[in-house]
N, C-alpha and C. Protein backbone atom coordinates (compact mmCIF):
# COMPACT_ATOMS: atom_id res chain seq x y z
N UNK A 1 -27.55 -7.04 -8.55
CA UNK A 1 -26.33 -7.54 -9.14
C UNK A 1 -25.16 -6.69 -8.65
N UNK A 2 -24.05 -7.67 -7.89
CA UNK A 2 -23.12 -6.67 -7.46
C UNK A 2 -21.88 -6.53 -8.68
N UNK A 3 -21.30 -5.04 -8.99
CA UNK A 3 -20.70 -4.72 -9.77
C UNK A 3 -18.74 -4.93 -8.82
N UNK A 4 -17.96 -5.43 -9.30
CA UNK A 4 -16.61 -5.11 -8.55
C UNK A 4 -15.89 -4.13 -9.14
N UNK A 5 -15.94 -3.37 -8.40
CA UNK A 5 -14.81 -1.90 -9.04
C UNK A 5 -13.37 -1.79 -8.79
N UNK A 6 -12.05 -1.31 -9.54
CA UNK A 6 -11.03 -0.96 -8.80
C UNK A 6 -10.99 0.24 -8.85
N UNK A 7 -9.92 0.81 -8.07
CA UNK A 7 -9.32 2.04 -7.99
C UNK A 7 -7.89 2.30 -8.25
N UNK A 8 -7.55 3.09 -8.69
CA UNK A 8 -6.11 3.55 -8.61
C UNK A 8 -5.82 3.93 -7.43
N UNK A 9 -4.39 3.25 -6.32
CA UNK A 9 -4.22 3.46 -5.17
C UNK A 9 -2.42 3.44 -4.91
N UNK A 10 -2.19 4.89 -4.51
CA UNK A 10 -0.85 5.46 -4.15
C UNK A 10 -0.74 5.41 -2.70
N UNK A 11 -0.51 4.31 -2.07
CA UNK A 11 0.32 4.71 -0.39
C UNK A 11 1.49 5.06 -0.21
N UNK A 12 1.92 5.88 0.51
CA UNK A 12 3.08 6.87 0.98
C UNK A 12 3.64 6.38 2.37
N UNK A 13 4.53 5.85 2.57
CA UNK A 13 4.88 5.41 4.09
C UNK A 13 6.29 5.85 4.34
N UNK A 14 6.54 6.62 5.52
CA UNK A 14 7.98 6.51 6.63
C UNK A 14 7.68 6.13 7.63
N UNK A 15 8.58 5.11 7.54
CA UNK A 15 8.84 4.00 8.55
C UNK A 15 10.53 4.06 9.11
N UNK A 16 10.53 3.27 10.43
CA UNK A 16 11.47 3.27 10.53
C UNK A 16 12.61 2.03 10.22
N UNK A 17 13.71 2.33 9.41
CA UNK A 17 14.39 1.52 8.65
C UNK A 17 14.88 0.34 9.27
N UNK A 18 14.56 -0.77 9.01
CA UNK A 18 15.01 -1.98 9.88
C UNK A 18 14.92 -3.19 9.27
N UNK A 19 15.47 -4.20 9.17
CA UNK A 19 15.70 -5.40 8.44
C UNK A 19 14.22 -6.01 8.12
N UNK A 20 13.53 -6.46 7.42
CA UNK A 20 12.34 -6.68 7.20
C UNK A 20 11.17 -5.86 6.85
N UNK A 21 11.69 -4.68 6.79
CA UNK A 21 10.46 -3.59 6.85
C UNK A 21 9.69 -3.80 5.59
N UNK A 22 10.36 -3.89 4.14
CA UNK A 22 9.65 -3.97 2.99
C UNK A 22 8.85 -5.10 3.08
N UNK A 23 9.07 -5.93 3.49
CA UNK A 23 8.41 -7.82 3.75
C UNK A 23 7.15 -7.15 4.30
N UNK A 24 7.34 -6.67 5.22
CA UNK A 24 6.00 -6.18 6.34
C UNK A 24 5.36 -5.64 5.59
N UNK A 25 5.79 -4.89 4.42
CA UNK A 25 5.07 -3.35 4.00
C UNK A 25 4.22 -4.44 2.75
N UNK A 26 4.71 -5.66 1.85
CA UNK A 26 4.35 -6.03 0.80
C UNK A 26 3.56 -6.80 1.01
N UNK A 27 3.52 -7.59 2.44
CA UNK A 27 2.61 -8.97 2.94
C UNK A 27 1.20 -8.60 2.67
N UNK A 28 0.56 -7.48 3.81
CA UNK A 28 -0.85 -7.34 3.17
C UNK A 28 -1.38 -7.38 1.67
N UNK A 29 -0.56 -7.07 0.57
CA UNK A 29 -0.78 -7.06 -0.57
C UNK A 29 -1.03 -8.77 -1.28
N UNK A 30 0.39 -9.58 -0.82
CA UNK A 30 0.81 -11.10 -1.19
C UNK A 30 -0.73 -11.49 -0.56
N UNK A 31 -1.17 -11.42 1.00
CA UNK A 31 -1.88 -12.32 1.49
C UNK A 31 -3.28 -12.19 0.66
N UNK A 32 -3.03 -11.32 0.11
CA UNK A 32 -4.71 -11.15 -0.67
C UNK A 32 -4.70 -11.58 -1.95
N UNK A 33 -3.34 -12.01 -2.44
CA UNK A 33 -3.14 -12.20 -4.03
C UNK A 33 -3.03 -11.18 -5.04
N UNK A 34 -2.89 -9.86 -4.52
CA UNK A 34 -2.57 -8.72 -5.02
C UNK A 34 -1.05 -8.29 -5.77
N UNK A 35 -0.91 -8.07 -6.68
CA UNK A 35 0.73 -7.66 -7.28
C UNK A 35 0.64 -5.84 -7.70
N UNK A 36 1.47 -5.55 -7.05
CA UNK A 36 1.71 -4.29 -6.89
C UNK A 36 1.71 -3.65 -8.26
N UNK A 37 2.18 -2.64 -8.77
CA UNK A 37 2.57 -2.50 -10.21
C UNK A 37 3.78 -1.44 -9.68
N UNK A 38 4.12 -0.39 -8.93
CA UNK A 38 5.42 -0.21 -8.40
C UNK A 38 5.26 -0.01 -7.20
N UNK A 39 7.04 -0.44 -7.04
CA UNK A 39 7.73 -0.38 -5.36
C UNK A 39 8.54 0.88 -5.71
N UNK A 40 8.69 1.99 -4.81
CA UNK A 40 10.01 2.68 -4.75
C UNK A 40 10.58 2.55 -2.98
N UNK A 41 11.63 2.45 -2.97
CA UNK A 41 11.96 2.51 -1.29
C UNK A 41 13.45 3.25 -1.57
N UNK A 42 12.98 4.26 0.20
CA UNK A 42 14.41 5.36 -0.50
C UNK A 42 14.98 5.30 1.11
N UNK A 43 16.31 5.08 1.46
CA UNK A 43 16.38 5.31 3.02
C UNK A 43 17.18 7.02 3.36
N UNK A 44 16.48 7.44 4.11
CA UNK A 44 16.44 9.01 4.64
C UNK A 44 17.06 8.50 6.33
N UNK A 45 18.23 8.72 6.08
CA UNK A 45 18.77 8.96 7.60
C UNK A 45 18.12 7.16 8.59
N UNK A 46 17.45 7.49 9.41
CA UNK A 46 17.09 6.07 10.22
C UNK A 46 16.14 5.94 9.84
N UNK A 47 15.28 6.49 8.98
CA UNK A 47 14.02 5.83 8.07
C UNK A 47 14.02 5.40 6.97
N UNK A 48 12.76 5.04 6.33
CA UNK A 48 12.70 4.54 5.08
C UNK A 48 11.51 4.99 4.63
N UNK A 49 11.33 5.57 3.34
CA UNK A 49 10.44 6.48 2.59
C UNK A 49 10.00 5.27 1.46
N UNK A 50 8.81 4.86 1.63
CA UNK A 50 8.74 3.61 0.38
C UNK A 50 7.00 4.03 0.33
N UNK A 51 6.94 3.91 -1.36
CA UNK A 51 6.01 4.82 -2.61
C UNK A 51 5.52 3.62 -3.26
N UNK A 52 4.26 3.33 -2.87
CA UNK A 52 3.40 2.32 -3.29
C UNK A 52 2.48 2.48 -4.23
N UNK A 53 2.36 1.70 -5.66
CA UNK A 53 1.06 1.93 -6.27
C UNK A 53 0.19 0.74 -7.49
N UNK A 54 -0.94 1.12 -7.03
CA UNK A 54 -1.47 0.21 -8.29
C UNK A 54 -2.61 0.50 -8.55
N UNK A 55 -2.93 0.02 -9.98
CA UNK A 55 -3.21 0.78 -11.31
C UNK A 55 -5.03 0.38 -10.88
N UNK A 56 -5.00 -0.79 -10.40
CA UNK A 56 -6.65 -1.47 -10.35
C UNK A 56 -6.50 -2.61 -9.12
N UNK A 57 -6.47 -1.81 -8.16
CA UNK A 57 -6.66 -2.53 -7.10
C UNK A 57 -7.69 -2.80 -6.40
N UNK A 58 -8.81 -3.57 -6.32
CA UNK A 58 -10.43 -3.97 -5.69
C UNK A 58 -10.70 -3.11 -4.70
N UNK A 59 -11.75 -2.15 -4.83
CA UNK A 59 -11.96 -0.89 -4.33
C UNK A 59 -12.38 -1.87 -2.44
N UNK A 60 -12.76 -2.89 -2.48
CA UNK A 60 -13.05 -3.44 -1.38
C UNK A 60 -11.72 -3.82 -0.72
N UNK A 61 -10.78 -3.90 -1.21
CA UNK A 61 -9.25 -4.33 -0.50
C UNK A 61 -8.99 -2.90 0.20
N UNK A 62 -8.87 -1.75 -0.62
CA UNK A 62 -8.09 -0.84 -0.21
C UNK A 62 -7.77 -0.25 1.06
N UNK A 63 -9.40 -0.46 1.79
CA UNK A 63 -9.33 -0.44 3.25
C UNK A 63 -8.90 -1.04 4.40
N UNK A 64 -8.59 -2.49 4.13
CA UNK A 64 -7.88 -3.84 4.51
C UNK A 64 -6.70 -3.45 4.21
N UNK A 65 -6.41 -3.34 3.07
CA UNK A 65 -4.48 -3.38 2.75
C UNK A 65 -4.42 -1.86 3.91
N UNK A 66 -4.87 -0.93 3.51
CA UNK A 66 -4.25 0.22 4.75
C UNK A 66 -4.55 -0.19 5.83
N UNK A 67 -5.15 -0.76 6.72
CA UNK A 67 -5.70 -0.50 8.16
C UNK A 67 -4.00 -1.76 8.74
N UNK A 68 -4.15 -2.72 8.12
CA UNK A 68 -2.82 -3.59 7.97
C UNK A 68 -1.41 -2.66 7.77
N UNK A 69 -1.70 -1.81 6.84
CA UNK A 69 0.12 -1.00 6.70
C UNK A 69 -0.38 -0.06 8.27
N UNK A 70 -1.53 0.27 9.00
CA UNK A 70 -0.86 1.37 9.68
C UNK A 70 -0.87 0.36 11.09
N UNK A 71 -0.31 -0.97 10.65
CA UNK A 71 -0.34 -1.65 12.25
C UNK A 71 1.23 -1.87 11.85
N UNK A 72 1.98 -1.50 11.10
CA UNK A 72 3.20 -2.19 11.02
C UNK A 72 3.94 -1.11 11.97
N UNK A 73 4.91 -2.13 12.93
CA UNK A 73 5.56 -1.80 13.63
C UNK A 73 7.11 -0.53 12.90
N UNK A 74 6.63 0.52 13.91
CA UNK A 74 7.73 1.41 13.23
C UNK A 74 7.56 2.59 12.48
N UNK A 75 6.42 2.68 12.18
CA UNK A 75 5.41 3.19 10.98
C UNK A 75 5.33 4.63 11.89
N UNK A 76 6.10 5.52 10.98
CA UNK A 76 5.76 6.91 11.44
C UNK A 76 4.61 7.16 11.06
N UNK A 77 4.85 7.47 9.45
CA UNK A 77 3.73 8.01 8.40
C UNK A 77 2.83 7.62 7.22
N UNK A 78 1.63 7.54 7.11
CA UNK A 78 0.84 6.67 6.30
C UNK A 78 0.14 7.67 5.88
N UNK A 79 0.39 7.78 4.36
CA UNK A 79 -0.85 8.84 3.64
C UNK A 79 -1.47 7.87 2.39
N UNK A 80 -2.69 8.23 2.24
CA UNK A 80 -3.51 7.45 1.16
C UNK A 80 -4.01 8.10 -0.01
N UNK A 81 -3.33 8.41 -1.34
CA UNK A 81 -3.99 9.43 -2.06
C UNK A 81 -5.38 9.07 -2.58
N UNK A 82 -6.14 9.53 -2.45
CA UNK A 82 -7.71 9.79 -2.73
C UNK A 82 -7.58 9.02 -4.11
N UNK A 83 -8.75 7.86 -4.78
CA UNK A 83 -8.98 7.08 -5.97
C UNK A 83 -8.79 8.30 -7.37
N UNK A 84 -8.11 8.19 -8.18
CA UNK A 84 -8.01 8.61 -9.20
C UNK A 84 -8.84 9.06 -10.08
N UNK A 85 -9.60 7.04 -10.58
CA UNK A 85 -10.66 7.18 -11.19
C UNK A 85 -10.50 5.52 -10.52
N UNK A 86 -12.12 5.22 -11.31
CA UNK A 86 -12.72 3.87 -11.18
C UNK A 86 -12.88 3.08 -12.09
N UNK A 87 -14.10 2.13 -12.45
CA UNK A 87 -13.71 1.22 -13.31
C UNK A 87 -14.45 -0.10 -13.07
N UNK A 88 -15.19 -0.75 -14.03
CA UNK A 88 -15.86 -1.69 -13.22
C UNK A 88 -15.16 -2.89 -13.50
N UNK A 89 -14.92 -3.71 -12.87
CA UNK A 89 -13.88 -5.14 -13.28
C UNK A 89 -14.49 -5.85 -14.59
């Protein structure tokens, strides 16, 4: 019997600031039917510093939604903070 778990999941991205960037950054999330629980986006000079997170996100997405944010064009920096805790759906 398979169990579905989430995780608590914080991505960290600088990117570089350009008309569409948040669209790019939120799509992997939309295409899966996923709703974030917060956005922060901060612009630093010609980048953009935007602070991703959610509370119970399908421990099977998490690897999909990142491998997708580190193809976005522009994308300096991508950090993934390690699962919090877990949780079975």
């Amino acid at each position: 019997m398979s169990v579905d778990s989430t995780v608590f999941i914080h991505f960290s991205l600088l990117a570089d600031a350009e008309p569409g960037l948040l669209g790019r950054v939120l799509a992997p999330f939309a295409r899966r039917d996923l709703v974030v629980d917060r956005v922060t986006a901060e612009r630093i000079g010609d980048a953009m510093r935007i602070e991703i997170e959610m509370a119970a996100m399908p421990s099977e997405m998490a690897t999909y939604v990142e491998g997708n944010l580190r193809q976005i064009v522009g994308l300096r920096r991508l950090e993934r903070d390690r699962p919090l805790r877990s949780r079975a759906a």
